[in-house]
N, C-alpha and C. Protein backbone atom coordinates (compact mmCIF):
# COMPACT_ATOMS: atom_id res chain seq x y z
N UNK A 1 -94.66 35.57 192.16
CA UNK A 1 -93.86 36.75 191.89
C UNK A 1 -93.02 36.55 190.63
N UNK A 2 -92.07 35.43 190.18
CA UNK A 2 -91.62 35.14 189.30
C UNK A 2 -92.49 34.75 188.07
N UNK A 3 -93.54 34.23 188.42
CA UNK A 3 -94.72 34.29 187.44
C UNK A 3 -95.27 35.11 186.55
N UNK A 4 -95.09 35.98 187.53
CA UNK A 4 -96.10 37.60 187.11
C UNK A 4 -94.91 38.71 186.72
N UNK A 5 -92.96 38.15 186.76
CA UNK A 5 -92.43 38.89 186.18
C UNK A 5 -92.14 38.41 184.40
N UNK A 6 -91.97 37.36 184.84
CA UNK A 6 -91.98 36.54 183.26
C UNK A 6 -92.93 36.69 182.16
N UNK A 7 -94.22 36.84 183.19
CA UNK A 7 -95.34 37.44 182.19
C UNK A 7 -95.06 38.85 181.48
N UNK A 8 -94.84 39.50 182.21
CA UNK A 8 -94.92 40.88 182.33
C UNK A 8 -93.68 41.14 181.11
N UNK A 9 -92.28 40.21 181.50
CA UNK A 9 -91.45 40.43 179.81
C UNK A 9 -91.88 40.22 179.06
N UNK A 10 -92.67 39.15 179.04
CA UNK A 10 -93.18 38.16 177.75
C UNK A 10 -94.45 39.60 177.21
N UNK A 11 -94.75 40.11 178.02
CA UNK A 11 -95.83 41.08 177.31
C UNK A 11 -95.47 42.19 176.35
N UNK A 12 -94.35 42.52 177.29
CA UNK A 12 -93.31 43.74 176.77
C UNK A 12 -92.34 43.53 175.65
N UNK A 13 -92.10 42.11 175.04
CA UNK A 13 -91.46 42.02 174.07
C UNK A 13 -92.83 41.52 172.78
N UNK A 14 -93.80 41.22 173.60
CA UNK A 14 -94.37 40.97 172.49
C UNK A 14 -95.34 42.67 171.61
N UNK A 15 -95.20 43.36 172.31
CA UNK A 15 -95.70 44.77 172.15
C UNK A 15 -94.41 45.76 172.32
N UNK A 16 -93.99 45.57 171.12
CA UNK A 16 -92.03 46.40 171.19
C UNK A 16 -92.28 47.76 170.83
N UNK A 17 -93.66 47.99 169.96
CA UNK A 17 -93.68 49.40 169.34
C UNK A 17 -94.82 49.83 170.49
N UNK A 18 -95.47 49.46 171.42
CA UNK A 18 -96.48 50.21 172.52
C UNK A 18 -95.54 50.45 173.42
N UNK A 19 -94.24 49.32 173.88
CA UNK A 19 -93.56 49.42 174.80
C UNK A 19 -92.50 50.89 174.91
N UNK A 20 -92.09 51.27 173.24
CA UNK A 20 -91.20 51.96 172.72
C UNK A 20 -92.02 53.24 173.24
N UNK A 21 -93.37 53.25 172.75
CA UNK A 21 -94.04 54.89 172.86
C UNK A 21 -94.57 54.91 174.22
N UNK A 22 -94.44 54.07 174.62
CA UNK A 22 -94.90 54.32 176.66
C UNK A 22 -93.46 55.20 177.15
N UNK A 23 -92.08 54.36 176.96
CA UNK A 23 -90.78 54.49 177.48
C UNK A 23 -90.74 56.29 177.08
N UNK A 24 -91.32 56.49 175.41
CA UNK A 24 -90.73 57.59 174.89
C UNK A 24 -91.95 58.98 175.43
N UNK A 25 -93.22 57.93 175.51
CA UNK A 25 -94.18 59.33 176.15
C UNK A 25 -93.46 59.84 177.55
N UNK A 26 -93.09 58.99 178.41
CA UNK A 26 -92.63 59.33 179.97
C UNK A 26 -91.25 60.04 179.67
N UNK A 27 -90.00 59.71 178.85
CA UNK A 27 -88.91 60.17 178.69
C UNK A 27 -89.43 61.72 178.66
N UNK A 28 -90.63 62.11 176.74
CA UNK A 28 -90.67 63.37 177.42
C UNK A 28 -91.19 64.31 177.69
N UNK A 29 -92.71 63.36 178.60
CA UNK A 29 -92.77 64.16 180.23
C UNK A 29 -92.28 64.68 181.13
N UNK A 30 -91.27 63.69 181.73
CA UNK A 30 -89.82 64.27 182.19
C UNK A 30 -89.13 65.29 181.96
N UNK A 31 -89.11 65.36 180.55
CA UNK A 31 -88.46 66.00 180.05
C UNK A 31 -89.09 67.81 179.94
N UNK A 32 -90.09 67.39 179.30
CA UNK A 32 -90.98 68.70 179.55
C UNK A 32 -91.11 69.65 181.49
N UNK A 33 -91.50 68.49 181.96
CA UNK A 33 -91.50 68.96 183.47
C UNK A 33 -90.48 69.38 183.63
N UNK A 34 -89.33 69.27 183.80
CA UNK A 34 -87.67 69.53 184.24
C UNK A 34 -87.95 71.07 183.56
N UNK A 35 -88.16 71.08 182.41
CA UNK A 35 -88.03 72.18 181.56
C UNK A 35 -88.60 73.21 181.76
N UNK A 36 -90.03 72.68 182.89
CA UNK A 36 -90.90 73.78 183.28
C UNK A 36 -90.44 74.56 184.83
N UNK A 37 -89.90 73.81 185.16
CA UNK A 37 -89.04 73.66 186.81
C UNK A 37 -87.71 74.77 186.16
N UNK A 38 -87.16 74.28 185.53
CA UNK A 38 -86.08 75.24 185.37
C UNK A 38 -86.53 76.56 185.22
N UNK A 39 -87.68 76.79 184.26
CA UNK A 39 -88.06 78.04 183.62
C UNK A 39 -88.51 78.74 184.47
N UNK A 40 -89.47 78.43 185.34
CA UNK A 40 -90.25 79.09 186.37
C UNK A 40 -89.25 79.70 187.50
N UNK A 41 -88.21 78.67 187.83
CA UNK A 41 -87.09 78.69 188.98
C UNK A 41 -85.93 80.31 188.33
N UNK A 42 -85.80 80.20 187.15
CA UNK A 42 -85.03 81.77 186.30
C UNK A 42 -85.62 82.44 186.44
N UNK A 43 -87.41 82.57 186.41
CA UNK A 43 -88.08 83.83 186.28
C UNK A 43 -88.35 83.78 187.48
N UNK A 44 -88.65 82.89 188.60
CA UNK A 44 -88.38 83.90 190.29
C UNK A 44 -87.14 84.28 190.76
N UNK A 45 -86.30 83.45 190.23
CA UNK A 45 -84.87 84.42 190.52
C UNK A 45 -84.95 85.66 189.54
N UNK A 46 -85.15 86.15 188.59
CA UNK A 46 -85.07 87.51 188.07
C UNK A 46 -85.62 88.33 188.30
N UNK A 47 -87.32 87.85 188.93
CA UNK A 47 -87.92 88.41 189.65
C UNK A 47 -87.72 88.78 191.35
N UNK A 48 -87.23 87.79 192.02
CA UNK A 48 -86.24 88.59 193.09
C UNK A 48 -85.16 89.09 193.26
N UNK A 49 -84.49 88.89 192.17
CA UNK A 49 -83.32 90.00 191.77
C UNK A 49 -83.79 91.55 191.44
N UNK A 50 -84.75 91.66 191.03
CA UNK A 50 -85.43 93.09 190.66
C UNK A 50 -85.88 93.54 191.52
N UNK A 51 -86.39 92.89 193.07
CA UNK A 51 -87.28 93.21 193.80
C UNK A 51 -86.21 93.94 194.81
N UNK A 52 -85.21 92.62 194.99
CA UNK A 52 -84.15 92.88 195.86
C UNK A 52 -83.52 94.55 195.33
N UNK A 53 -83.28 94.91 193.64
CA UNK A 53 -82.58 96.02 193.73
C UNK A 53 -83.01 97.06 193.89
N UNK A 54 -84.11 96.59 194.34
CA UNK A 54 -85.37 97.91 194.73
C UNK A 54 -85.79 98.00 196.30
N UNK A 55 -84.80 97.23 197.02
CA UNK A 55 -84.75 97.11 198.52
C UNK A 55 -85.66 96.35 198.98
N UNK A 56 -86.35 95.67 198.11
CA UNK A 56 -87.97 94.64 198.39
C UNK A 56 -88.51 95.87 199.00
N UNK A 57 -88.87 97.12 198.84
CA UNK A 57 -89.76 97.54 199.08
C UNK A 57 -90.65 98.63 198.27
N UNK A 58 -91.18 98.27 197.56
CA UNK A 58 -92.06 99.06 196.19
C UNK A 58 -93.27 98.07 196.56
N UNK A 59 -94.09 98.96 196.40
CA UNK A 59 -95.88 97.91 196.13
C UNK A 59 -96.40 98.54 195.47
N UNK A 60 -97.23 98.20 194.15
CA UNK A 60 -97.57 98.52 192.54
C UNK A 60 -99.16 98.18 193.66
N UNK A 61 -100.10 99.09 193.42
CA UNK A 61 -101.52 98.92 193.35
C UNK A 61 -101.93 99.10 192.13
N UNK A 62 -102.44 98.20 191.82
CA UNK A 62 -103.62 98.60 190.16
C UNK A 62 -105.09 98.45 190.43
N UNK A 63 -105.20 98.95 189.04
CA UNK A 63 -107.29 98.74 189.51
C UNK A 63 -107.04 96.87 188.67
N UNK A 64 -108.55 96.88 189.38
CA UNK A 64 -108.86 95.34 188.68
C UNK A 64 -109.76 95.38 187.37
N UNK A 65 -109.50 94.46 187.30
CA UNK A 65 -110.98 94.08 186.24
C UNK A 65 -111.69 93.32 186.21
N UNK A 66 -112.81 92.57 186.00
CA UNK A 66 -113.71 91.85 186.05
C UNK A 66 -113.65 90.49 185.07
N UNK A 67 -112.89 90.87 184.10
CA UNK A 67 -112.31 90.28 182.93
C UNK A 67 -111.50 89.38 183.46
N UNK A 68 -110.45 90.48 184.38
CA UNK A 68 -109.09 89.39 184.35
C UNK A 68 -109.45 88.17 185.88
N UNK A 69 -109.32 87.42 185.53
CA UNK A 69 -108.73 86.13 186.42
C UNK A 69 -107.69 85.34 186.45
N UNK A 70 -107.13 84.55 187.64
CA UNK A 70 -106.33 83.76 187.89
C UNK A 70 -105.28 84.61 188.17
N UNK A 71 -103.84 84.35 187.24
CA UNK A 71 -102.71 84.58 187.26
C UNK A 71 -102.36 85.93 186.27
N UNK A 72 -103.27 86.03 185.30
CA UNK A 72 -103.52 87.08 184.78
C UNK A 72 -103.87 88.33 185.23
N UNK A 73 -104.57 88.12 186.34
CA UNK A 73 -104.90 89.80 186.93
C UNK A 73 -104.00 90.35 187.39
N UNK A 74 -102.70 89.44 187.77
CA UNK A 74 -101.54 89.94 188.69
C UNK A 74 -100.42 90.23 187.82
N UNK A 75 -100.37 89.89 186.62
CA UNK A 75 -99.23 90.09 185.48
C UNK A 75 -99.09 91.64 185.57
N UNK A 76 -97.33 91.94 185.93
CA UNK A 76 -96.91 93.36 185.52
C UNK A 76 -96.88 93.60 183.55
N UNK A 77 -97.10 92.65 183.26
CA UNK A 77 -97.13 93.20 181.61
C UNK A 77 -98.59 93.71 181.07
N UNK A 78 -99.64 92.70 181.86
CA UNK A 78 -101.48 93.31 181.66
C UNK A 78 -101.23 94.45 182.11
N UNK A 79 -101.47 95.88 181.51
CA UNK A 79 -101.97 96.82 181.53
C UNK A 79 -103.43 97.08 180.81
N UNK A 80 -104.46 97.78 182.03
CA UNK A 80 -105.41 97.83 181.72
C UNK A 80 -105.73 98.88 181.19
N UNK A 81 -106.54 99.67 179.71
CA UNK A 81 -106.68 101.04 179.32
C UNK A 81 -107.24 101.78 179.99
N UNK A 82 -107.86 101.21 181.25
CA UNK A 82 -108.98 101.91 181.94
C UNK A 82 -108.56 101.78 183.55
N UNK A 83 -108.75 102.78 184.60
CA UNK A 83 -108.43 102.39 185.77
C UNK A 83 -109.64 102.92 186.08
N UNK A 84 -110.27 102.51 187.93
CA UNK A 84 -111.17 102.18 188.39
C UNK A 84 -110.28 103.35 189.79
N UNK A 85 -108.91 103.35 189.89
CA UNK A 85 -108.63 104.22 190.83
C UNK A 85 -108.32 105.50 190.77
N UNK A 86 -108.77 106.19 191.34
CA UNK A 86 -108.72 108.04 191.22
C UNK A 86 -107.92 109.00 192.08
N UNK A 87 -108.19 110.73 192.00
CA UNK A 87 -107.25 111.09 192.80
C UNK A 87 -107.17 110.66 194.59
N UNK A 88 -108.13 110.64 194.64
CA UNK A 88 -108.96 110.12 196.85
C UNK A 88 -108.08 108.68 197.22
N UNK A 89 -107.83 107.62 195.54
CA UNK A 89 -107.39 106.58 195.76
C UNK A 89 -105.87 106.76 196.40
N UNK A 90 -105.24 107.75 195.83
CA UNK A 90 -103.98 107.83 195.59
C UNK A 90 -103.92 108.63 197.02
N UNK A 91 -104.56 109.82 197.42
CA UNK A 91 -104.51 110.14 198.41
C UNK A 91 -104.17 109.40 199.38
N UNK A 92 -105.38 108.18 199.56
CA UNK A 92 -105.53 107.55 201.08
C UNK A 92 -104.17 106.58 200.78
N UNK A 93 -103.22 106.07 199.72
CA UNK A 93 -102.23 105.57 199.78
C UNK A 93 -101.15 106.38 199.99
N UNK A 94 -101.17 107.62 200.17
CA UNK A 94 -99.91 108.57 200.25
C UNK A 94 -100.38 109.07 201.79
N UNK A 95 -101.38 108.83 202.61
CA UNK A 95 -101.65 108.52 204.02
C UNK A 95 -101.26 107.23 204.49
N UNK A 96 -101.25 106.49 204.28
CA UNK A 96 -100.94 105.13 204.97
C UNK A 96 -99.35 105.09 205.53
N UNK A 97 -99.97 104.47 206.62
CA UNK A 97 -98.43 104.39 207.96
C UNK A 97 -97.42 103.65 206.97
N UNK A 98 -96.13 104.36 207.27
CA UNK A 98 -95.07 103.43 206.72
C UNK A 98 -94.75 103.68 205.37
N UNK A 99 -95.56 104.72 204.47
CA UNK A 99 -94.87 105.09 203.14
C UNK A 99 -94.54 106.31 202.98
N UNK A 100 -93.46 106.30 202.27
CA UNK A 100 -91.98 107.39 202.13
C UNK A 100 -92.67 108.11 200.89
N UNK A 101 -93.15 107.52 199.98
CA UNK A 101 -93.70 107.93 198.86
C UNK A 101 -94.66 107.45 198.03
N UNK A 102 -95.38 107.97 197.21
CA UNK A 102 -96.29 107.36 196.21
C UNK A 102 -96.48 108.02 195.28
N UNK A 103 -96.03 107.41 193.76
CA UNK A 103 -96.49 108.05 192.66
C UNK A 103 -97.48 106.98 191.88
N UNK A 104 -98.65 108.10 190.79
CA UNK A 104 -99.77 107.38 190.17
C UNK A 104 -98.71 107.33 188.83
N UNK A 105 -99.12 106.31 188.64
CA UNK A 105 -98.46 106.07 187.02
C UNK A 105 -99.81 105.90 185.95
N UNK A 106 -100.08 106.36 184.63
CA UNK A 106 -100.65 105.77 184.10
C UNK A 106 -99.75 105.29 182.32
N UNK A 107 -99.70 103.92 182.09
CA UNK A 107 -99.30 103.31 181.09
C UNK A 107 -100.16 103.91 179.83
N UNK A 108 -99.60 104.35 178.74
CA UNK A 108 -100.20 105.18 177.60
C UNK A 108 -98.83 104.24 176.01
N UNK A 109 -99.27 104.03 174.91
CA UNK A 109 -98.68 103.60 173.79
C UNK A 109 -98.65 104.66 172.94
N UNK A 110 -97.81 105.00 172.21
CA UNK A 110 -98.13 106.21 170.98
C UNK A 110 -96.90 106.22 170.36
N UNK A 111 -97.47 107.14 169.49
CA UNK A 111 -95.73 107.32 168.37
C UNK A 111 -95.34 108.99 169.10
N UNK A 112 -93.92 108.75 168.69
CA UNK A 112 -92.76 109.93 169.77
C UNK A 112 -92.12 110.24 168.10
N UNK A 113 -92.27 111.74 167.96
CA UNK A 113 -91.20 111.95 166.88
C UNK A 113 -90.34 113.00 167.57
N UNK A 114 -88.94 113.05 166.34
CA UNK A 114 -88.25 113.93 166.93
C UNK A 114 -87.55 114.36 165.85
N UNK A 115 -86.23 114.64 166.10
CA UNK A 115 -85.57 115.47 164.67
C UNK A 115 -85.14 114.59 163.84
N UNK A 116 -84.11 113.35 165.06
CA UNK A 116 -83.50 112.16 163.96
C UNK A 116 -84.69 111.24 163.65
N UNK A 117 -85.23 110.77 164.38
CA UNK A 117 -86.46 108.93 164.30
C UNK A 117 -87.84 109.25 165.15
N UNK A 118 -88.66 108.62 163.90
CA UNK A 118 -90.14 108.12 164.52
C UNK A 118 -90.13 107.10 165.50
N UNK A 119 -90.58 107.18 166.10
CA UNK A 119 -90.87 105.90 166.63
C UNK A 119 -92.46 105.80 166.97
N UNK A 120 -93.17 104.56 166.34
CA UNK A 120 -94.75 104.47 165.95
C UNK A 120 -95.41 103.93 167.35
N UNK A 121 -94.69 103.61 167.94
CA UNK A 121 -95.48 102.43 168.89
C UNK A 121 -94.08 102.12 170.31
N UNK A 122 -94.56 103.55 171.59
CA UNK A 122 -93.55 103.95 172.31
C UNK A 122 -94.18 103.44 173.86
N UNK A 123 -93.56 103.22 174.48
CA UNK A 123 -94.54 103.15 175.86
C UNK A 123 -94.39 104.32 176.47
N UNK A 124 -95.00 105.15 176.87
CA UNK A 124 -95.29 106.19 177.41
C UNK A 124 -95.90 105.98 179.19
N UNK A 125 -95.10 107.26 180.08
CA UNK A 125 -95.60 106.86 181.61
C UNK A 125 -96.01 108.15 181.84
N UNK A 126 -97.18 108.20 182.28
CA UNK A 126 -97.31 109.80 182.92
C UNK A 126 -97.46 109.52 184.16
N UNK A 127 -96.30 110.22 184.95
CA UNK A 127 -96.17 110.05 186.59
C UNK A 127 -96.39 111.01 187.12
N UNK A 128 -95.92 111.74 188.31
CA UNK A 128 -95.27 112.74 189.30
C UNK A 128 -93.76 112.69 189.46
N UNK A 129 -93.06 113.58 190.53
CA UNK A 129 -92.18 113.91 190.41
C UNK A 129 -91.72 112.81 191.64
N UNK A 130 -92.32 112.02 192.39
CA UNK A 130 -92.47 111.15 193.67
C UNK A 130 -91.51 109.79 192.72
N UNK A 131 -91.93 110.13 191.61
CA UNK A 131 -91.76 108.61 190.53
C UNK A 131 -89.97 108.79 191.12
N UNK A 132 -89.63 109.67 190.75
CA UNK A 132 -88.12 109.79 190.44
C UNK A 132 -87.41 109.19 192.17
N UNK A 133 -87.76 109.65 193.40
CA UNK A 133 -87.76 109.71 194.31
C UNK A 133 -87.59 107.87 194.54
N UNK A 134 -88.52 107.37 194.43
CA UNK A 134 -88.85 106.28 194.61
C UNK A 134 -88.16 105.34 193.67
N UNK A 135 -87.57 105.72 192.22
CA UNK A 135 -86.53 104.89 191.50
C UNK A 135 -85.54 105.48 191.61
N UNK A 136 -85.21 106.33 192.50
CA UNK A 136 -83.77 106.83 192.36
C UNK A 136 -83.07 107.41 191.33
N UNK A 137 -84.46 107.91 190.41
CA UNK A 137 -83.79 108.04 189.37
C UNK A 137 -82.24 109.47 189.59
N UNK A 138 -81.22 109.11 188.33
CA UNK A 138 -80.46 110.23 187.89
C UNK A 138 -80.31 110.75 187.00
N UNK A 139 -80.00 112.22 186.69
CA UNK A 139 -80.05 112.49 185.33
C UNK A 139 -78.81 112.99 184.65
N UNK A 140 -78.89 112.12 183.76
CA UNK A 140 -77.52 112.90 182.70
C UNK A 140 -77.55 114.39 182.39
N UNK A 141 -78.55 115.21 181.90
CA UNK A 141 -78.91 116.25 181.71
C UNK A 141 -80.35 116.83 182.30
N UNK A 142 -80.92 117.81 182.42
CA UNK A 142 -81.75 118.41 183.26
C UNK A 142 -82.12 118.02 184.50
N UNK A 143 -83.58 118.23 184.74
CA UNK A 143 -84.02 117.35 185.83
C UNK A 143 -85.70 116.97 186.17
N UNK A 144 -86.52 116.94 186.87
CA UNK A 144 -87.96 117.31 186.68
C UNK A 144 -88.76 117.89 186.47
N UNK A 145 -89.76 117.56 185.91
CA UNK A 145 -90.64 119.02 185.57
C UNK A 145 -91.36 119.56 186.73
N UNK A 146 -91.71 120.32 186.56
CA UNK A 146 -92.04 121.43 187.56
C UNK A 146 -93.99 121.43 187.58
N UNK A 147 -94.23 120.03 189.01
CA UNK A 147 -95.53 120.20 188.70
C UNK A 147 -96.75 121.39 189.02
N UNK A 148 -95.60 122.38 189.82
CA UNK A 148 -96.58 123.09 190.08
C UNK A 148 -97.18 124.17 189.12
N UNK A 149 -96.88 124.17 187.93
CA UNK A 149 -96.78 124.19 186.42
C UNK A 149 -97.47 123.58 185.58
N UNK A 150 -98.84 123.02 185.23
CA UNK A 150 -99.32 121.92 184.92
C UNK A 150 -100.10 121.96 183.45
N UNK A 151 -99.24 123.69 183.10
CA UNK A 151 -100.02 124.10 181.88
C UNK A 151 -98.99 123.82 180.96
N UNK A 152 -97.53 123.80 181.11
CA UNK A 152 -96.59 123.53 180.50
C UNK A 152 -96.80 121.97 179.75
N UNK A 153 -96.58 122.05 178.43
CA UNK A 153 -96.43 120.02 178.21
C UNK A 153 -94.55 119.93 178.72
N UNK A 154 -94.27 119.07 179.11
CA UNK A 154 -92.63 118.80 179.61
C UNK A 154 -92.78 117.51 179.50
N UNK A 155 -91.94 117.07 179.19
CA UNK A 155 -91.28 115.68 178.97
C UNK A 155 -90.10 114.88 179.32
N UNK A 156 -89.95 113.72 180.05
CA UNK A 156 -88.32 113.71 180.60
C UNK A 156 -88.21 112.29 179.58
N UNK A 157 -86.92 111.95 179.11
CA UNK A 157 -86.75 110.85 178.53
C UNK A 157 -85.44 109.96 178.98
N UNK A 158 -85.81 109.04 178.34
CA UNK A 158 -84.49 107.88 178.78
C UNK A 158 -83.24 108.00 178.02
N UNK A 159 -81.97 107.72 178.20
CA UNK A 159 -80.95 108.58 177.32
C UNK A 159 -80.79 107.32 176.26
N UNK A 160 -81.20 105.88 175.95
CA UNK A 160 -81.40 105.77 174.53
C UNK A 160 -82.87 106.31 173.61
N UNK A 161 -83.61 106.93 174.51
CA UNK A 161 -84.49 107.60 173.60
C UNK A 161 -84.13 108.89 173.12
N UNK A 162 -83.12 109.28 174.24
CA UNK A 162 -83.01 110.58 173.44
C UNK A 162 -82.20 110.65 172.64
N UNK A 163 -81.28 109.24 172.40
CA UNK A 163 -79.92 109.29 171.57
C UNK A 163 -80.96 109.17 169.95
N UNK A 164 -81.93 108.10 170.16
CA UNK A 164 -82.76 107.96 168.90
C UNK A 164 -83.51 109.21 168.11
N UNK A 165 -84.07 110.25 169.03
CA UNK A 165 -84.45 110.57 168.97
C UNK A 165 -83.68 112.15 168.24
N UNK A 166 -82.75 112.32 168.77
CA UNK A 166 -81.56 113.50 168.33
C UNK A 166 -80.33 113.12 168.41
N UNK A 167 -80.26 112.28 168.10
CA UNK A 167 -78.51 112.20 167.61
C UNK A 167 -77.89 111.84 169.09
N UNK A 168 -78.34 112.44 170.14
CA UNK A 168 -77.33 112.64 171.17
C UNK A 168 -78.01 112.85 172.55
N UNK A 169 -77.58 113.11 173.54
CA UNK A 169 -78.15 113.02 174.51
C UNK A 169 -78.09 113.99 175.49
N UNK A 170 -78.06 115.21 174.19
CA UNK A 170 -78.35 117.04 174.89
C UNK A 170 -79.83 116.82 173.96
N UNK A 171 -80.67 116.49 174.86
CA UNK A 171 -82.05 116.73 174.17
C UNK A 171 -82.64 118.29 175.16
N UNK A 172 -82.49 118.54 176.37
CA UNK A 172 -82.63 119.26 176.98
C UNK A 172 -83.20 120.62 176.30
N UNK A 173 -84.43 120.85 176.80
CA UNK A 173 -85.28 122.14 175.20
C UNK A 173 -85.62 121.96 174.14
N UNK A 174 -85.02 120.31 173.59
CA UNK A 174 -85.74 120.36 172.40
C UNK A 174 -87.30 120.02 172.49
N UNK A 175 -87.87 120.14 171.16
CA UNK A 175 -89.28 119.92 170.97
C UNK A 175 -89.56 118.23 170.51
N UNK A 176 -90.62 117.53 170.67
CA UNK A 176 -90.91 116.29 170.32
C UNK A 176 -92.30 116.41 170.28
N UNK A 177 -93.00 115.48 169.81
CA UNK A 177 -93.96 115.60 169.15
C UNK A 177 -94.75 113.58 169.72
N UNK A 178 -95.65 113.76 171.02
CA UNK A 178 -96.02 112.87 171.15
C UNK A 178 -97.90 112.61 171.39
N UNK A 179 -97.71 111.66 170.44
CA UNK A 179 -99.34 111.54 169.93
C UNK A 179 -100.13 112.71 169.63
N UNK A 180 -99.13 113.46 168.58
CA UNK A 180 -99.41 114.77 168.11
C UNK A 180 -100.10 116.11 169.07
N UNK A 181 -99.35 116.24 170.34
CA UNK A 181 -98.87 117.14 171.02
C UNK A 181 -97.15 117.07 171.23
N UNK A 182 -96.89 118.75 171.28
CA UNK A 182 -95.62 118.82 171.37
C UNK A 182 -95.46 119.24 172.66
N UNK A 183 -93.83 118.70 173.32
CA UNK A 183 -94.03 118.69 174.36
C UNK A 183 -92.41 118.85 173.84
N UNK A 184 -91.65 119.92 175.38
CA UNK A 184 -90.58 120.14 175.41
C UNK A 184 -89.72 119.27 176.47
N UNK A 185 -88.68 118.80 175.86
CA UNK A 185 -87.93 117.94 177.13
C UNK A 185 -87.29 118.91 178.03
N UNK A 186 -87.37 118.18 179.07
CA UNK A 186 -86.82 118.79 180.16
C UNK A 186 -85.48 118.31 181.11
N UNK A 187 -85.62 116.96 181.16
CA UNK A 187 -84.56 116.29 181.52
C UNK A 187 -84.55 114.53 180.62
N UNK A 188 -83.12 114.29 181.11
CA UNK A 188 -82.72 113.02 180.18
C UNK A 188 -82.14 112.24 181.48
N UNK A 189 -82.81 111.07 181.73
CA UNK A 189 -82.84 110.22 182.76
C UNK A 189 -81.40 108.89 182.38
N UNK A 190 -80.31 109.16 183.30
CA UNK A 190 -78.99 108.17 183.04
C UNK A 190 -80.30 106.49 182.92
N UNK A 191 -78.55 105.76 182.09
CA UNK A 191 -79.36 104.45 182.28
C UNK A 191 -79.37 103.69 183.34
N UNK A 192 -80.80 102.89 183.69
CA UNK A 192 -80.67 102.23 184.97
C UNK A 192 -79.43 101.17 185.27
């Protein structure tokens, strides 16, 4: 035992620069790991902080893709251009025991003009009126559009879009101009 520790210095001083980059590869491994532990540990707490202010009870169905795998198919930031689910889909989820509500969302990008600012590259949601219901939304000014109405374009916005967009946040009737259809606002949604 004393043999095989004496050796073992005698090895380690005779290899000072292998010994140095062993000590410094593991330091930072360590170091990296800790770093990955922390990171992951913030983004499930922010992620159950969001879930929680939503009563933990919202469930997002999306279509899949064939493309996506792993951890990727489940990302709320992958939005797919194409969905695979239709109106029958949405139906048989607005039947199912135990839900209060269901709105279809579909994710759309485009440029939003208005009187004050362009904006080239906007995220755009086309929902129902269930959407509001289900985020609680409130509104600073107006209120929903009226789907039984479906010939009308109407538009509801967020009140820093509408501050960008007109100065202020009586957008209520004005006109905007998205992905070159105009569409009249209707209501201006407080901030969450």
């Amino acid at each position: 035992m004393i043999r095989s520790y004496k050796l073992a210095k005698k090895n380690l001083h005779s290899h000072r620069t292998r010994t140095l980059l062993t000590v410094l590869g593991v330091m930072i491994g360590v170091f990296i790991i800790s770093l990955v532990m922390i990171i992951s540990g913030s983004l499930k707490q922010s992620i159950v902080n969001q879930v929680s202010a939503l009563n933990g009870r919202i469930v997002v169905i999306r279509s899949g893709s064939a493309s996506q795998t792993g951890m990727s198919a489940f990302s709320p930031l992958n939005m797919s251009p194409v969905s695979t689910l239709g109106k029958k889909d949405i139906e048989t989820v607005a039947k199912t025991a135990d839900i209060e509500n269901s709105a279809p969302m579909i994710f759309a990008s485009g440029g939003i003009s208005g009187q004050e600012n362009d904006y080239k590259n906007s995220n755009i949601v086309a929902t129902t009126s269930s959407f509001a219901k289900i985020f609680n939304l409130k509104f600073n000014s107006g209120g929903w559009f009226d789907e039984a109405d479906q010939t009308n374009h109407e538009v509801i916005l967020g009140n820093k879009l509408a501050l960008g967009l007109f100065g202020s946040e009586q957008a209520v009737g004005q006109i905007i101009d998205i992905k070159g259809v105009a569409f009249t606002v209707v209501g201006v949604v407080k901030e969450l």
